[in-house]
PDB file of N, CA and C in Angstrom:
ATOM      1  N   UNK A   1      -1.021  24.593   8.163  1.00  0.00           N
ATOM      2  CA  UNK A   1      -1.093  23.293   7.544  1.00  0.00           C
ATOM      3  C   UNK A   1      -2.488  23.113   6.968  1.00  0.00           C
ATOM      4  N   UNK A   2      -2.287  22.398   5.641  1.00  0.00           N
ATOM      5  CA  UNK A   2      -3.525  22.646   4.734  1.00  0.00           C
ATOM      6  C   UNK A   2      -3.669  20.706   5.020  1.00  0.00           C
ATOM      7  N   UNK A   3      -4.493  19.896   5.297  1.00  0.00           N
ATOM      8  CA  UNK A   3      -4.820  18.820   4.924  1.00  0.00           C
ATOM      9  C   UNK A   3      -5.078  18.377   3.492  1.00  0.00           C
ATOM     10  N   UNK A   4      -4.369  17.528   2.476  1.00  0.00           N
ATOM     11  CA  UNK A   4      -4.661  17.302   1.247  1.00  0.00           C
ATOM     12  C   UNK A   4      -5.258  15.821   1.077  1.00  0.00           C
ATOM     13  N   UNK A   5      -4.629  15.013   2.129  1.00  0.00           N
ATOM     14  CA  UNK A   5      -5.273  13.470   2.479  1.00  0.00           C
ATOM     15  C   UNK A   5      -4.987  13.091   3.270  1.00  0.00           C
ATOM     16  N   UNK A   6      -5.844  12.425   3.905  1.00  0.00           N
ATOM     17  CA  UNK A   6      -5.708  11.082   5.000  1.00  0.00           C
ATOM     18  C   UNK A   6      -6.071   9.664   4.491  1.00  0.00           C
ATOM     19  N   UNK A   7      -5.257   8.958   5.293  1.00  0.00           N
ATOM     20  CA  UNK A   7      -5.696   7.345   4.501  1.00  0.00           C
ATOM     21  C   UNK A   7      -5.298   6.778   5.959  1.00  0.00           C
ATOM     22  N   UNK A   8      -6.326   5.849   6.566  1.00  0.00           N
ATOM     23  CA  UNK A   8      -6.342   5.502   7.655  1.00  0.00           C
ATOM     24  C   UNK A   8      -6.448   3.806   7.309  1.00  0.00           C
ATOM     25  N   UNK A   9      -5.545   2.848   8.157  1.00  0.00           N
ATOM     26  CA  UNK A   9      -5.830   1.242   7.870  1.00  0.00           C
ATOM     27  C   UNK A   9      -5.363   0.655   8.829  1.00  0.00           C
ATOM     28  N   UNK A  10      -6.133  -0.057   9.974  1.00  0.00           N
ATOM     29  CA  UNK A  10      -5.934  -0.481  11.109  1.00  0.00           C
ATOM     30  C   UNK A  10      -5.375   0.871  12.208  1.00  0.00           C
ATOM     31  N   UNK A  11      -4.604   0.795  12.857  1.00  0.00           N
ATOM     32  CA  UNK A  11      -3.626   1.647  13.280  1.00  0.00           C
ATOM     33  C   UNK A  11      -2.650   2.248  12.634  1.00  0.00           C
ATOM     34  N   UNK A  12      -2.850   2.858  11.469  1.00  0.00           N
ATOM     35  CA  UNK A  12      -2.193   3.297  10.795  1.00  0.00           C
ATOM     36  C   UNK A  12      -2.616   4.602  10.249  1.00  0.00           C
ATOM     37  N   UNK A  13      -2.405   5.648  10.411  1.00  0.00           N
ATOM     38  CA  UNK A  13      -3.268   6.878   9.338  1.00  0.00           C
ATOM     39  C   UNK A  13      -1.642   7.498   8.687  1.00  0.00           C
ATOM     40  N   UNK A  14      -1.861   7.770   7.317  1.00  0.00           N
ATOM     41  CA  UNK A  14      -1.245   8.452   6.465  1.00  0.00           C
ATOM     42  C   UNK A  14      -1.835   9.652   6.232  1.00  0.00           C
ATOM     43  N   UNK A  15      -0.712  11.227   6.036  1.00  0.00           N
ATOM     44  CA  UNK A  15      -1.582  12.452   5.692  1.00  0.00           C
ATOM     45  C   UNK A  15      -0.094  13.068   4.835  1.00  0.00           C
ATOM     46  N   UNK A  16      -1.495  13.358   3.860  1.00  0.00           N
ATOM     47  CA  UNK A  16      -0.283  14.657   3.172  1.00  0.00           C
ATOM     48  C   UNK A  16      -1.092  15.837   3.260  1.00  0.00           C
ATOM     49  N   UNK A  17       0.224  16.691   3.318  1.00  0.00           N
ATOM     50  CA  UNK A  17      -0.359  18.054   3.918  1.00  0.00           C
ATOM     51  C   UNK A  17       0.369  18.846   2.916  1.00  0.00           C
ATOM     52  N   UNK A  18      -0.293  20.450   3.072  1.00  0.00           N
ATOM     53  CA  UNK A  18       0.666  21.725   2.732  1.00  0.00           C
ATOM     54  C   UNK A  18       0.837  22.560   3.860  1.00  0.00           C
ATOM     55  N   UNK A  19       2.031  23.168   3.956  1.00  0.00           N
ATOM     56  CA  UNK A  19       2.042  24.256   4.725  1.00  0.00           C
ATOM     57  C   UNK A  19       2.702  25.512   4.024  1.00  0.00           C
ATOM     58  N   UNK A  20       2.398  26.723   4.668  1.00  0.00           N
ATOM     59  CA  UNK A  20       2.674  27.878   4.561  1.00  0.00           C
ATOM     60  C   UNK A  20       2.740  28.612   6.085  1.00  0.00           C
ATOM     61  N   UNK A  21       3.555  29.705   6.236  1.00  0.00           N
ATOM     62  CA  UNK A  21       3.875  30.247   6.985  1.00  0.00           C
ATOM     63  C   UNK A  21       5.257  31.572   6.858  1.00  0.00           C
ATOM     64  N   UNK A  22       5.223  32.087   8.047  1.00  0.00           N
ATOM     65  CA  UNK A  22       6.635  33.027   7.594  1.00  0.00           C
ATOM     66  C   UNK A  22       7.612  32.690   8.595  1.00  0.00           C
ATOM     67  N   UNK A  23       8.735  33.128   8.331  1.00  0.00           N
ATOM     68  CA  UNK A  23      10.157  32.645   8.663  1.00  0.00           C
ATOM     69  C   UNK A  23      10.329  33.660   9.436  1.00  0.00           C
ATOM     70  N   UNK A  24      10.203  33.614  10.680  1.00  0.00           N
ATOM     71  CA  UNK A  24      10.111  34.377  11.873  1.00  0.00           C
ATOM     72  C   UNK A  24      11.051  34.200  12.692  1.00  0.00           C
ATOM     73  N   UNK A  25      11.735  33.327  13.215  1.00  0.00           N
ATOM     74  CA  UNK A  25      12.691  33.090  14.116  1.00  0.00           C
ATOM     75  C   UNK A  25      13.887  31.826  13.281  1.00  0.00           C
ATOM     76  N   UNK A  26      15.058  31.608  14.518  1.00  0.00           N
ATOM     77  CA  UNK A  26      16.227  31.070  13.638  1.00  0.00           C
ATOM     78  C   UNK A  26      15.166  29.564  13.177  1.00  0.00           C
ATOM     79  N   UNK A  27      16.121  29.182  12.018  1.00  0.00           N
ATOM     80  CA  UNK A  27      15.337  27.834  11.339  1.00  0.00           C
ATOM     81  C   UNK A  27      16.647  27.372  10.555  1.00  0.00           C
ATOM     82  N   UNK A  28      16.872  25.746  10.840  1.00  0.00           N
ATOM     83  CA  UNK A  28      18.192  25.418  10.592  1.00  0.00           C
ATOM     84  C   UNK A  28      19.409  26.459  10.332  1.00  0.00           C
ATOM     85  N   UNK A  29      19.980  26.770  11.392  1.00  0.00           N
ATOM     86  CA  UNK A  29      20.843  27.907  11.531  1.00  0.00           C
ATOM     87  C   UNK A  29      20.582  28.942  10.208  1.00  0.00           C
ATOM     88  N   UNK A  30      19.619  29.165  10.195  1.00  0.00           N
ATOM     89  CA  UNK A  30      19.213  31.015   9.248  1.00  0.00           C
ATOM     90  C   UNK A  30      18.485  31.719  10.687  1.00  0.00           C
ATOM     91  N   UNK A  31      19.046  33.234  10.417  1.00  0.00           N
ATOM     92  CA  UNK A  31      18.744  33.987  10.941  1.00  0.00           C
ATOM     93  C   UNK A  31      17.236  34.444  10.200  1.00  0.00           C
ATOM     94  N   UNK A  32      16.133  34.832  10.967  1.00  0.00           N
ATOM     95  CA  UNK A  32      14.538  34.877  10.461  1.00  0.00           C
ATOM     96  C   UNK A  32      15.103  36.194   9.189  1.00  0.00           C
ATOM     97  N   UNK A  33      14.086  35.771   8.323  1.00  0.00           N
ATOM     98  CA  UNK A  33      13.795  36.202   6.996  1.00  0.00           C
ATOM     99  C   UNK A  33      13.314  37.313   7.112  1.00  0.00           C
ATOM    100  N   UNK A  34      11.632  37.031   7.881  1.00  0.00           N
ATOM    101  CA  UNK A  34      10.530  37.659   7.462  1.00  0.00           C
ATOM    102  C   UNK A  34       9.442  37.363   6.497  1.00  0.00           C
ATOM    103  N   UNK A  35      10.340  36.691   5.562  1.00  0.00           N
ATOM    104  CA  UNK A  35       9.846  36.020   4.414  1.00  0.00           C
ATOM    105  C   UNK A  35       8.512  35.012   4.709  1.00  0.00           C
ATOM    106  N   UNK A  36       7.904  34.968   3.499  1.00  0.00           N
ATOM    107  CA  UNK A  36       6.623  33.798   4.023  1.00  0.00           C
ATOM    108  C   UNK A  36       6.913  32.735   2.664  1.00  0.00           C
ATOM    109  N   UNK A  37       6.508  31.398   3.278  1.00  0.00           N
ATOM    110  CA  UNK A  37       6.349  30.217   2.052  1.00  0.00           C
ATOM    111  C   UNK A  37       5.113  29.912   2.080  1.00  0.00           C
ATOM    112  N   UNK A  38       4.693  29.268   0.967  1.00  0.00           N
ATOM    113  CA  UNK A  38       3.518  28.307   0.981  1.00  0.00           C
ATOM    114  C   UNK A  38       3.505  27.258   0.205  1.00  0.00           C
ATOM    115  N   UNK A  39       2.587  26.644   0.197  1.00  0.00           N
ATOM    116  CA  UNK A  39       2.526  25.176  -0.596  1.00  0.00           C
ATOM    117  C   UNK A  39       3.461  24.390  -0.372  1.00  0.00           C
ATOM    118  N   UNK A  40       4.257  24.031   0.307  1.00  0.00           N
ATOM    119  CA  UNK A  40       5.437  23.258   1.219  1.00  0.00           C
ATOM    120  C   UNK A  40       4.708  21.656   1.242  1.00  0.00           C
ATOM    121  N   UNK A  41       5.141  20.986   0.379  1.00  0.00           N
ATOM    122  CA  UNK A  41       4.299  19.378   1.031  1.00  0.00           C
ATOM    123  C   UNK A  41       5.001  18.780   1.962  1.00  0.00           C
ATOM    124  N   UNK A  42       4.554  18.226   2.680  1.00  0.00           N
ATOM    125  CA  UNK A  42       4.663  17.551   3.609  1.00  0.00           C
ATOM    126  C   UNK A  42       3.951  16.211   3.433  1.00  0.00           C
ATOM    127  N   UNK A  43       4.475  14.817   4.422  1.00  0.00           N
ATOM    128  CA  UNK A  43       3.466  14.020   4.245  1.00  0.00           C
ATOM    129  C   UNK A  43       4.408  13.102   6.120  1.00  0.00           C
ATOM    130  N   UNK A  44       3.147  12.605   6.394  1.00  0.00           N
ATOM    131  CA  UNK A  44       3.145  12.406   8.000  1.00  0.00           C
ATOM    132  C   UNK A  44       2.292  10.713   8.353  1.00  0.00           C
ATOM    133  N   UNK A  45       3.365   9.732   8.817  1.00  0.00           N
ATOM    134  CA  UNK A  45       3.111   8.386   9.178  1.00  0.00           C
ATOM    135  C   UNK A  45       2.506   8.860  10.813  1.00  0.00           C
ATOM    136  N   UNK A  46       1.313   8.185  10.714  1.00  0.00           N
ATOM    137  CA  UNK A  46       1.086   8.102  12.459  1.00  0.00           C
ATOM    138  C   UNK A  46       0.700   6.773  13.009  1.00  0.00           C
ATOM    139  N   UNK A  47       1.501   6.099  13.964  1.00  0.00           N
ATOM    140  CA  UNK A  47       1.322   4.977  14.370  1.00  0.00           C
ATOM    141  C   UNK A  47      -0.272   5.437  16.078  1.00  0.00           C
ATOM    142  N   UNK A  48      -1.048   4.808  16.409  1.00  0.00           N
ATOM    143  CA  UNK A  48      -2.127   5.112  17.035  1.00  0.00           C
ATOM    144  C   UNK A  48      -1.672   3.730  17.722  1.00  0.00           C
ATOM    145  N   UNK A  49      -2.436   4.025  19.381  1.00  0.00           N
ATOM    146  CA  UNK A  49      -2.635   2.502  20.029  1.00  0.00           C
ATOM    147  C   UNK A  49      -3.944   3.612  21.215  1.00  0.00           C
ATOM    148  N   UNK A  50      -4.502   2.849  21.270  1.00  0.00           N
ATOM    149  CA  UNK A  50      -5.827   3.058  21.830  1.00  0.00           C
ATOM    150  C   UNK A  50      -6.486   4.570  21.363  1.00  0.00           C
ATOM    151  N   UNK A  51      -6.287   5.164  20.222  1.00  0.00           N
ATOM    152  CA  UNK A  51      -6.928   6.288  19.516  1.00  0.00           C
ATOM    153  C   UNK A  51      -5.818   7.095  19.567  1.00  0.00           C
ATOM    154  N   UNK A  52      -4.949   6.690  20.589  1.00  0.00           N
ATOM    155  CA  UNK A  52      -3.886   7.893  20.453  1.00  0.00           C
ATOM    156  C   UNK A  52      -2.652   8.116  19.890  1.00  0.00           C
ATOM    157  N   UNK A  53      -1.849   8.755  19.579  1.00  0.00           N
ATOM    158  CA  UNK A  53      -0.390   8.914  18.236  1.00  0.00           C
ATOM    159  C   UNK A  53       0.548   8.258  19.114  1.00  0.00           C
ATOM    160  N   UNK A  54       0.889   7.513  19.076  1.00  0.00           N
ATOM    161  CA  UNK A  54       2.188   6.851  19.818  1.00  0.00           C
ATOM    162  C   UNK A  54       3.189   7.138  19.496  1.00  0.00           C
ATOM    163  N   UNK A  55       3.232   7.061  17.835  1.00  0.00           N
ATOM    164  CA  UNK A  55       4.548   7.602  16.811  1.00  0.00           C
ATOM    165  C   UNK A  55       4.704   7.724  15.937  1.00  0.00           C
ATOM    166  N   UNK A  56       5.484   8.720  15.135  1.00  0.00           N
ATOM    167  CA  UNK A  56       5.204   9.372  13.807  1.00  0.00           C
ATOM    168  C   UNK A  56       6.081   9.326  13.351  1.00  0.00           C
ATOM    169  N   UNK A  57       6.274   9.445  11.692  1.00  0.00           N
ATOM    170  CA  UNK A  57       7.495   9.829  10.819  1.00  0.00           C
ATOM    171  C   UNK A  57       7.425  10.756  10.235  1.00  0.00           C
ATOM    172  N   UNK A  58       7.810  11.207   9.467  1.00  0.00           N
ATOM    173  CA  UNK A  58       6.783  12.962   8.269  1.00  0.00           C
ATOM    174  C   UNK A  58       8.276  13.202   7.700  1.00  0.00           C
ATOM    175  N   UNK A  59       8.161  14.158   6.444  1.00  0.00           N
ATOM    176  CA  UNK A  59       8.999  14.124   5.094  1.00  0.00           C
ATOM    177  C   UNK A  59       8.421  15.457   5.186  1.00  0.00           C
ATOM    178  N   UNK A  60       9.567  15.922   4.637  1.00  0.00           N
ATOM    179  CA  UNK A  60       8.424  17.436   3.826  1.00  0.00           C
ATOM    180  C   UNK A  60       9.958  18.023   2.931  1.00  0.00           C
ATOM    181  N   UNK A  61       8.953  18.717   2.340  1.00  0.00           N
ATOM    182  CA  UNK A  61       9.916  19.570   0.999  1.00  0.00           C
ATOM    183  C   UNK A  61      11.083  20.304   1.730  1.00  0.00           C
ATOM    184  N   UNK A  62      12.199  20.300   2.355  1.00  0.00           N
ATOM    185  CA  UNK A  62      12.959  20.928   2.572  1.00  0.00           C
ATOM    186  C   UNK A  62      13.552  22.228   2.028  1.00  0.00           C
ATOM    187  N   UNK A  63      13.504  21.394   0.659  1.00  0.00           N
ATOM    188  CA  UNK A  63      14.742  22.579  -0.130  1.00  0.00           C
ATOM    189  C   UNK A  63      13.528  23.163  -0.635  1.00  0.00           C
ATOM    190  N   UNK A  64      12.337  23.442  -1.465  1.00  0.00           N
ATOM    191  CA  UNK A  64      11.706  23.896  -1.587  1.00  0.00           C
ATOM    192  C   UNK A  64      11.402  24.975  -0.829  1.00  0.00           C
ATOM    193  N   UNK A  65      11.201  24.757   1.178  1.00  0.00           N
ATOM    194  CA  UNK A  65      11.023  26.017   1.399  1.00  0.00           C
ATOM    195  C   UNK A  65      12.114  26.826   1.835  1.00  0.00           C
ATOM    196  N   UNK A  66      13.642  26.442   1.853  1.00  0.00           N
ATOM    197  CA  UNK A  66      14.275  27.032   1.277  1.00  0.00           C
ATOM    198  C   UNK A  66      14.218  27.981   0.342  1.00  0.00           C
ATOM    199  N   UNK A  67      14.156  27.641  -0.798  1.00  0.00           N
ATOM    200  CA  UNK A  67      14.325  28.328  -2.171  1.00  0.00           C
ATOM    201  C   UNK A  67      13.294  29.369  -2.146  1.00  0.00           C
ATOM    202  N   UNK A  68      11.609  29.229  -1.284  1.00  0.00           N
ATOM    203  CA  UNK A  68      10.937  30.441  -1.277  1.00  0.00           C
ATOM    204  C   UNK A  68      11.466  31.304  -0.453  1.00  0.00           C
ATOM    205  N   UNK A  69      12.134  31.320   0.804  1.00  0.00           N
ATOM    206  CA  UNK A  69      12.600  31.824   1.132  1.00  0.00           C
ATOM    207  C   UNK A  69      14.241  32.914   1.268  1.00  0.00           C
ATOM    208  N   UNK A  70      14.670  32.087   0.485  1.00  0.00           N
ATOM    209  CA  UNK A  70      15.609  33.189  -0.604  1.00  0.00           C
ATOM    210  C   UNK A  70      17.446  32.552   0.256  1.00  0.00           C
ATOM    211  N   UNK A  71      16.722  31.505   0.498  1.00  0.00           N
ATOM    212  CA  UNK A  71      17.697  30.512   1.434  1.00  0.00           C
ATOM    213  C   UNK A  71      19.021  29.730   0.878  1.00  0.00           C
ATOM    214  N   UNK A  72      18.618  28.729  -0.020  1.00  0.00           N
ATOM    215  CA  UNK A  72      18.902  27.966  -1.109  1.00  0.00           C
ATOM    216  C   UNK A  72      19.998  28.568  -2.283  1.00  0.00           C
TER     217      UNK A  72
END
């Protein structure tokens, strides 16, 4: 995971990210690739109560890393 932004406001921090990695083990019922992706965005809600993550939401490119991976 590559950090591209954070935006922090009260208890609130927003991040968009990239990731890359390889397809090593099962991942939504696919048997591992081998294959590697990168640049995958992602982006990640974090709710904080005394400094710490209480609870999160996050999005990320699905079909995208699919499609690098020869999935799609």
């Amino acid at each position: 995971m590559e950090v591209v932004t954070l935006v922090a406001e009260g208890n609130q921090v927003v991040g968009r990210f990239t990731s890359a990695g390889t397809h090593a083990g099962p991942w939504l019922g696919h048997p591992p690739t081998r294959r590697r992706f990168h640049d995958v965005d992602e982006v990640c809600f974090f709710s904080l109560l005394n400094g710490r993550i209480v609870d999160t939401w996050g999005i990320e490119d699905t079909l995208e890393r699919l499609r690098q991976l020869g999935l799609s």
